[in-house]
C-alpha atoms as a PDB file:
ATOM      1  CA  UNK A   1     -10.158  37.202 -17.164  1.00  0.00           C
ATOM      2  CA  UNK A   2     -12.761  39.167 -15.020  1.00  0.00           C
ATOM      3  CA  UNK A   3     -12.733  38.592 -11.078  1.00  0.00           C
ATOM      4  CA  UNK A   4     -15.909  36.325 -11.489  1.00  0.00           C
ATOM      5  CA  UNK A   5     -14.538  33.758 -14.227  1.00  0.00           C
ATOM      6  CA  UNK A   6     -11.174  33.821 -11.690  1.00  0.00           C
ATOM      7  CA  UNK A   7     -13.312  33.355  -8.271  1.00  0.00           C
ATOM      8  CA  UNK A   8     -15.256  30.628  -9.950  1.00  0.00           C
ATOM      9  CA  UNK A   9     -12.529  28.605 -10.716  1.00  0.00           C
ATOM     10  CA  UNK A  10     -11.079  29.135  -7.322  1.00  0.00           C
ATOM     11  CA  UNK A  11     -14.123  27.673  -5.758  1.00  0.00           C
ATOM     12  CA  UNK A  12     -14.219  24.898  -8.194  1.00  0.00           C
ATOM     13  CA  UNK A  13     -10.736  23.941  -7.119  1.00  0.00           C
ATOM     14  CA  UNK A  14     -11.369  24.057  -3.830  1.00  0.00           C
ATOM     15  CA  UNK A  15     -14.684  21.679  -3.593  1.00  0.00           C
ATOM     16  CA  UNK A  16     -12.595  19.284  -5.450  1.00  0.00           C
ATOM     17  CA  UNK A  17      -9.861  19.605  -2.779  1.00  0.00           C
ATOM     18  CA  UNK A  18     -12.628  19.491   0.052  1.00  0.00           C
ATOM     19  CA  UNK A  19     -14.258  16.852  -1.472  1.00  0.00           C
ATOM     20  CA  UNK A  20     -11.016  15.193  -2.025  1.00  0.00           C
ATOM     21  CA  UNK A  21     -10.285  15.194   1.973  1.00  0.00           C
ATOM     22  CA  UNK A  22     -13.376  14.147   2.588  1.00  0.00           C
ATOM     23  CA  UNK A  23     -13.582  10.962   1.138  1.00  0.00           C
ATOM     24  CA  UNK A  24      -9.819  10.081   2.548  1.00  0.00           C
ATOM     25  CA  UNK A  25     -11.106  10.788   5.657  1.00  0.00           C
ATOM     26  CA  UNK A  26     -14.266   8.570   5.605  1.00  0.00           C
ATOM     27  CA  UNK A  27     -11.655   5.771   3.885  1.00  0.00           C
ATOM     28  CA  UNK A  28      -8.957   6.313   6.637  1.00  0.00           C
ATOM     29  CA  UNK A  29     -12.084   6.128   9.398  1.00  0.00           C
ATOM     30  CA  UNK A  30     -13.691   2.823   7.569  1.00  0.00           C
ATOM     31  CA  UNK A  31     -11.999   1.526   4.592  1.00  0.00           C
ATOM     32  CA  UNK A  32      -8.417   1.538   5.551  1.00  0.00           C
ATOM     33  CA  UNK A  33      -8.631  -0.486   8.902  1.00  0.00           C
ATOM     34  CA  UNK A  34     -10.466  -2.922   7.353  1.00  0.00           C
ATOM     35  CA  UNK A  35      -7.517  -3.821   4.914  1.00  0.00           C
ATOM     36  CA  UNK A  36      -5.055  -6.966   4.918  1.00  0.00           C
ATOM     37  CA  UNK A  37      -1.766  -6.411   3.470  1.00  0.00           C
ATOM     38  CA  UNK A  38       0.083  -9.670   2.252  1.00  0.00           C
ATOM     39  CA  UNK A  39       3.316 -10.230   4.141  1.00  0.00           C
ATOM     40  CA  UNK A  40       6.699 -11.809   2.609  1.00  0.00           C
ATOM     41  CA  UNK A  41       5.941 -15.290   1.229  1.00  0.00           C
ATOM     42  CA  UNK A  42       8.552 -17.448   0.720  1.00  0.00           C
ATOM     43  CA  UNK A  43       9.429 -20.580  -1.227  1.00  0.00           C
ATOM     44  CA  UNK A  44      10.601 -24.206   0.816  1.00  0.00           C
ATOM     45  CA  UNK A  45      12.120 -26.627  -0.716  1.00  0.00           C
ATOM     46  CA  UNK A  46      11.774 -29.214   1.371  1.00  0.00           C
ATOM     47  CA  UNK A  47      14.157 -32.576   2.787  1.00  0.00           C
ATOM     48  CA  UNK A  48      11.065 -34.539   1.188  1.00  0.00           C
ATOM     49  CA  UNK A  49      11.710 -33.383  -2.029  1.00  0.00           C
ATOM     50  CA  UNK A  50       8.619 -31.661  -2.091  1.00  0.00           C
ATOM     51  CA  UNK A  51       7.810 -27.603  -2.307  1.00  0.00           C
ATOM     52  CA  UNK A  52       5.402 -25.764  -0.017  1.00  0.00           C
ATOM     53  CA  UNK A  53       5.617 -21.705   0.994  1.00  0.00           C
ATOM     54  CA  UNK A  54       5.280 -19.863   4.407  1.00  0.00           C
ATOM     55  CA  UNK A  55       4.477 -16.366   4.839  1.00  0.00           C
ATOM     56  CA  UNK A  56       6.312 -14.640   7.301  1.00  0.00           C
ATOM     57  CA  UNK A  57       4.501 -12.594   9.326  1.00  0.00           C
ATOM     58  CA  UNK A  58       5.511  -9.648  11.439  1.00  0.00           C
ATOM     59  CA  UNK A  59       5.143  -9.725  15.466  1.00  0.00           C
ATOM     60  CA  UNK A  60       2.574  -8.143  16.849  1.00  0.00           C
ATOM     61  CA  UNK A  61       2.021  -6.545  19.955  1.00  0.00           C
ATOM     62  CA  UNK A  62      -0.036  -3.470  21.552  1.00  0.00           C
ATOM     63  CA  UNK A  63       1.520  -0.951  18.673  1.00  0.00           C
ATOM     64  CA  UNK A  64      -0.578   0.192  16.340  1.00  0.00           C
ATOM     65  CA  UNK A  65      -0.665  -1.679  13.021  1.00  0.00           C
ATOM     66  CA  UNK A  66      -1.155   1.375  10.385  1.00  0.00           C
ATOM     67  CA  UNK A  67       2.334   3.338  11.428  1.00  0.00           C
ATOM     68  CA  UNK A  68       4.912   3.317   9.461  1.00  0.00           C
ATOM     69  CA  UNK A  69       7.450   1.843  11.378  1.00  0.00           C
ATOM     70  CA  UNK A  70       5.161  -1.614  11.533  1.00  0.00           C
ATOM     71  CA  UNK A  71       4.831  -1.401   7.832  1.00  0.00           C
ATOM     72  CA  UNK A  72       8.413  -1.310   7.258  1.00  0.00           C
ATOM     73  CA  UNK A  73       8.895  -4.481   9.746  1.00  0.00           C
ATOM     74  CA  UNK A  74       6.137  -6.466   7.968  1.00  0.00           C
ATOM     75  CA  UNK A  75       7.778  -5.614   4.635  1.00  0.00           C
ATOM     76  CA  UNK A  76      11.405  -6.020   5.409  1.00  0.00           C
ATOM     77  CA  UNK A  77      11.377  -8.876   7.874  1.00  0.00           C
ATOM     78  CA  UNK A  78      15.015  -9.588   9.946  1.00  0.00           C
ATOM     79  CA  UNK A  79      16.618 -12.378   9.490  1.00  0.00           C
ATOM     80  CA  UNK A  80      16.378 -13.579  12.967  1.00  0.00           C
ATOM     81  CA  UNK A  81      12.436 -13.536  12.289  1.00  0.00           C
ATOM     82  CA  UNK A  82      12.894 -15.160   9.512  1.00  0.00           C
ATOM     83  CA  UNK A  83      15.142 -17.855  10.918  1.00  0.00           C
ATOM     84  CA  UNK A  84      12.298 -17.885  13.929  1.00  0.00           C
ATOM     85  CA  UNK A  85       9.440 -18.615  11.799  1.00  0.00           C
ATOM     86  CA  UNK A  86      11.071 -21.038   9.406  1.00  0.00           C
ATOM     87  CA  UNK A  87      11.488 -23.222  12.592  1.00  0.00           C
ATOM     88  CA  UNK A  88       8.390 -22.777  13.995  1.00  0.00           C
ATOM     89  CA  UNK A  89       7.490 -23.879  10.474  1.00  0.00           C
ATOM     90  CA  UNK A  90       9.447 -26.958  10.691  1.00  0.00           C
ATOM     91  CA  UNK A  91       8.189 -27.959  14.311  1.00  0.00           C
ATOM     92  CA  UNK A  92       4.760 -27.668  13.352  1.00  0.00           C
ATOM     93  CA  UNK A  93       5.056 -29.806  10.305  1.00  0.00           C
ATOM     94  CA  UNK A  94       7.823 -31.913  11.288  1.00  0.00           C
ATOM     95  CA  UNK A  95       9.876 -31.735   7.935  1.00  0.00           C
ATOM     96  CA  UNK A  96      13.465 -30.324   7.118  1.00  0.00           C
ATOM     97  CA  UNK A  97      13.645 -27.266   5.068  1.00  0.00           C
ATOM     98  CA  UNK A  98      16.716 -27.322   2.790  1.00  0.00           C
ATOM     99  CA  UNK A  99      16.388 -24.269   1.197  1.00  0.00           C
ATOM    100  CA  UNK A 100      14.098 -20.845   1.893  1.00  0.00           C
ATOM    101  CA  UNK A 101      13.763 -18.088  -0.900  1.00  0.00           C
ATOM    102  CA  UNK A 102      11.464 -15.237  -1.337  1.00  0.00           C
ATOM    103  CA  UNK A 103       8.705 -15.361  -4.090  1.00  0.00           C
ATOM    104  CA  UNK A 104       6.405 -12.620  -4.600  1.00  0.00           C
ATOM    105  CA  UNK A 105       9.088  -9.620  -4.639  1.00  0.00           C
ATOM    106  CA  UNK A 106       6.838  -7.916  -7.509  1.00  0.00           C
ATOM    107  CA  UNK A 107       3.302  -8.361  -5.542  1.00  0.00           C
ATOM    108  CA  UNK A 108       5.331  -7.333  -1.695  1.00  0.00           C
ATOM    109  CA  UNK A 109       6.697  -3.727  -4.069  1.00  0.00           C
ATOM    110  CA  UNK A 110       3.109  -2.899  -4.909  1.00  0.00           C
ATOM    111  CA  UNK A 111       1.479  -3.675  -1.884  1.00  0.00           C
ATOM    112  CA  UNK A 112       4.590  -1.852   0.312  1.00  0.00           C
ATOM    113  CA  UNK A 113       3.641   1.273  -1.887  1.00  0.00           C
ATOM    114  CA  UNK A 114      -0.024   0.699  -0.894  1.00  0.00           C
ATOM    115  CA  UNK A 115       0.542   0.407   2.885  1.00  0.00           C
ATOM    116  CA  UNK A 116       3.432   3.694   2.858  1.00  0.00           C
ATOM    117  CA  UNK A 117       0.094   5.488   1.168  1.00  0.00           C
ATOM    118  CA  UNK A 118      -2.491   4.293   3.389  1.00  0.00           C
ATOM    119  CA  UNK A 119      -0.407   4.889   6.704  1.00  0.00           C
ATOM    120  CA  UNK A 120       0.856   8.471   5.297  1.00  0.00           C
ATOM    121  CA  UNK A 121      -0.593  11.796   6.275  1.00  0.00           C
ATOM    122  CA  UNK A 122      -3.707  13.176   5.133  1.00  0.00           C
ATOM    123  CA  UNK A 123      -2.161  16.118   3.591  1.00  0.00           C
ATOM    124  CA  UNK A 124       0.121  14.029   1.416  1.00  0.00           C
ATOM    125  CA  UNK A 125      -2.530  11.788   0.422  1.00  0.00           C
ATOM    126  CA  UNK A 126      -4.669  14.750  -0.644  1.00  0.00           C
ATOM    127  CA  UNK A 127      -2.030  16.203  -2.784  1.00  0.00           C
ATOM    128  CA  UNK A 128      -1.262  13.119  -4.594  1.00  0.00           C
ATOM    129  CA  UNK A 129      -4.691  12.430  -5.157  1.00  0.00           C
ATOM    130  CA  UNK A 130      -6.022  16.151  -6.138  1.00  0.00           C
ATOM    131  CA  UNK A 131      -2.193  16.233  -9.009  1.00  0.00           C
ATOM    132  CA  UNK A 132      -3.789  12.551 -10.476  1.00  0.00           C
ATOM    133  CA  UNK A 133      -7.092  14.320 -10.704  1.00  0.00           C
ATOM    134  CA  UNK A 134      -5.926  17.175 -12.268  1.00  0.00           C
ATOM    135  CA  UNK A 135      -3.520  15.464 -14.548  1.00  0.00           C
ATOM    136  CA  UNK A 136      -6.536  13.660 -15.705  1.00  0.00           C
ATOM    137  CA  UNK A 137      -8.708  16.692 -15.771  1.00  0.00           C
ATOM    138  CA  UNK A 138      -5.931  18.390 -17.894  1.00  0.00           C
ATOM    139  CA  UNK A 139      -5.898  15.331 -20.462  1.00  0.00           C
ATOM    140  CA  UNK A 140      -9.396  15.592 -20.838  1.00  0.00           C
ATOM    141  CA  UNK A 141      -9.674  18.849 -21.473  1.00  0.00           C
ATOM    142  CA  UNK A 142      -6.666  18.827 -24.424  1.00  0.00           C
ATOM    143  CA  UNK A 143      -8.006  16.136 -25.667  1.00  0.00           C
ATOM    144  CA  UNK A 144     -11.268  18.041 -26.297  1.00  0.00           C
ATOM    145  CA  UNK A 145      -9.147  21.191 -27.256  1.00  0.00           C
ATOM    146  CA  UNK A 146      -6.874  19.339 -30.311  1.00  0.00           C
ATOM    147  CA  UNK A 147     -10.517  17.658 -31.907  1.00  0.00           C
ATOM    148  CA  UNK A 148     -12.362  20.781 -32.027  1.00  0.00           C
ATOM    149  CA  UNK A 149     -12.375  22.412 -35.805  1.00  0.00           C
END
């Protein structure tokens, strides 16, 4: 390879890293405070025989909201919080709860993983992104490699 092939691909690389940062910056600036992440939701079986769920919510005060520390209490609630909003639960709608279990395990996994990304630094979001890119970059490219004759 001659230095001009080599700088070439160099520079290619790095616009796609730059552009890369760029557009997690603009999402971090006006995509990512704009999301909701779903907190626990659990399943109440009820004195009346009947079945509702609550959703258990973290508490908030003047911390910031995308750290990972509030993540990890909105995920993993304590068991006093539980226990505090289950009764709050019950005084509001004035019925017994025999029985409180948690329901959406699979969908609280995904959107943990979300939240750990969207809260994480820049530079790890960048390299994640810019190995998925090339990953898919490199499939493309054998792909195109094993048809030709």
């Amino acid at each position: 390879m001659d230095k001009k092939k080599v700088r070439r691909i160099v520079a290619r690389e790095g616009l796609i890293i730059l552009g890369i940062v760029s557009i997690l910056y603009c999402a971090q600036v006006f995509l990512f405070p704009q999301m909701h992440f779903s907190a626990p939701k659990y399943r109440l079986e009820l004195t009346d025989g009947k079945i509702d769920y609550a959703i258990i919510g973290p508490e908030y005060g003047n911390e910031n909201v995308y750290t990972k520390e509030f993540m990890r209490k909105m995920f993993h609630p304590s068991s006093s919080l539980v226990a505090k909003r289950l009764e709050q639960w019950k005084e509001i709608n004035k019925v017994g709860i025999m029985r409180a279990s948690p329901v959406n395990s699979w969908q609280k996994s995904i959107m943990e993983s979300l939240a750990f990304f969207v809260v994480s630094s820049l530079l790890l979001q960048t390299i994640v992104i810019y190995f998925l890119v090339s990953l898919i970059r490199f499939i493309i490219w054998a792909v195109k490699t094993l048809s030709e004759k």
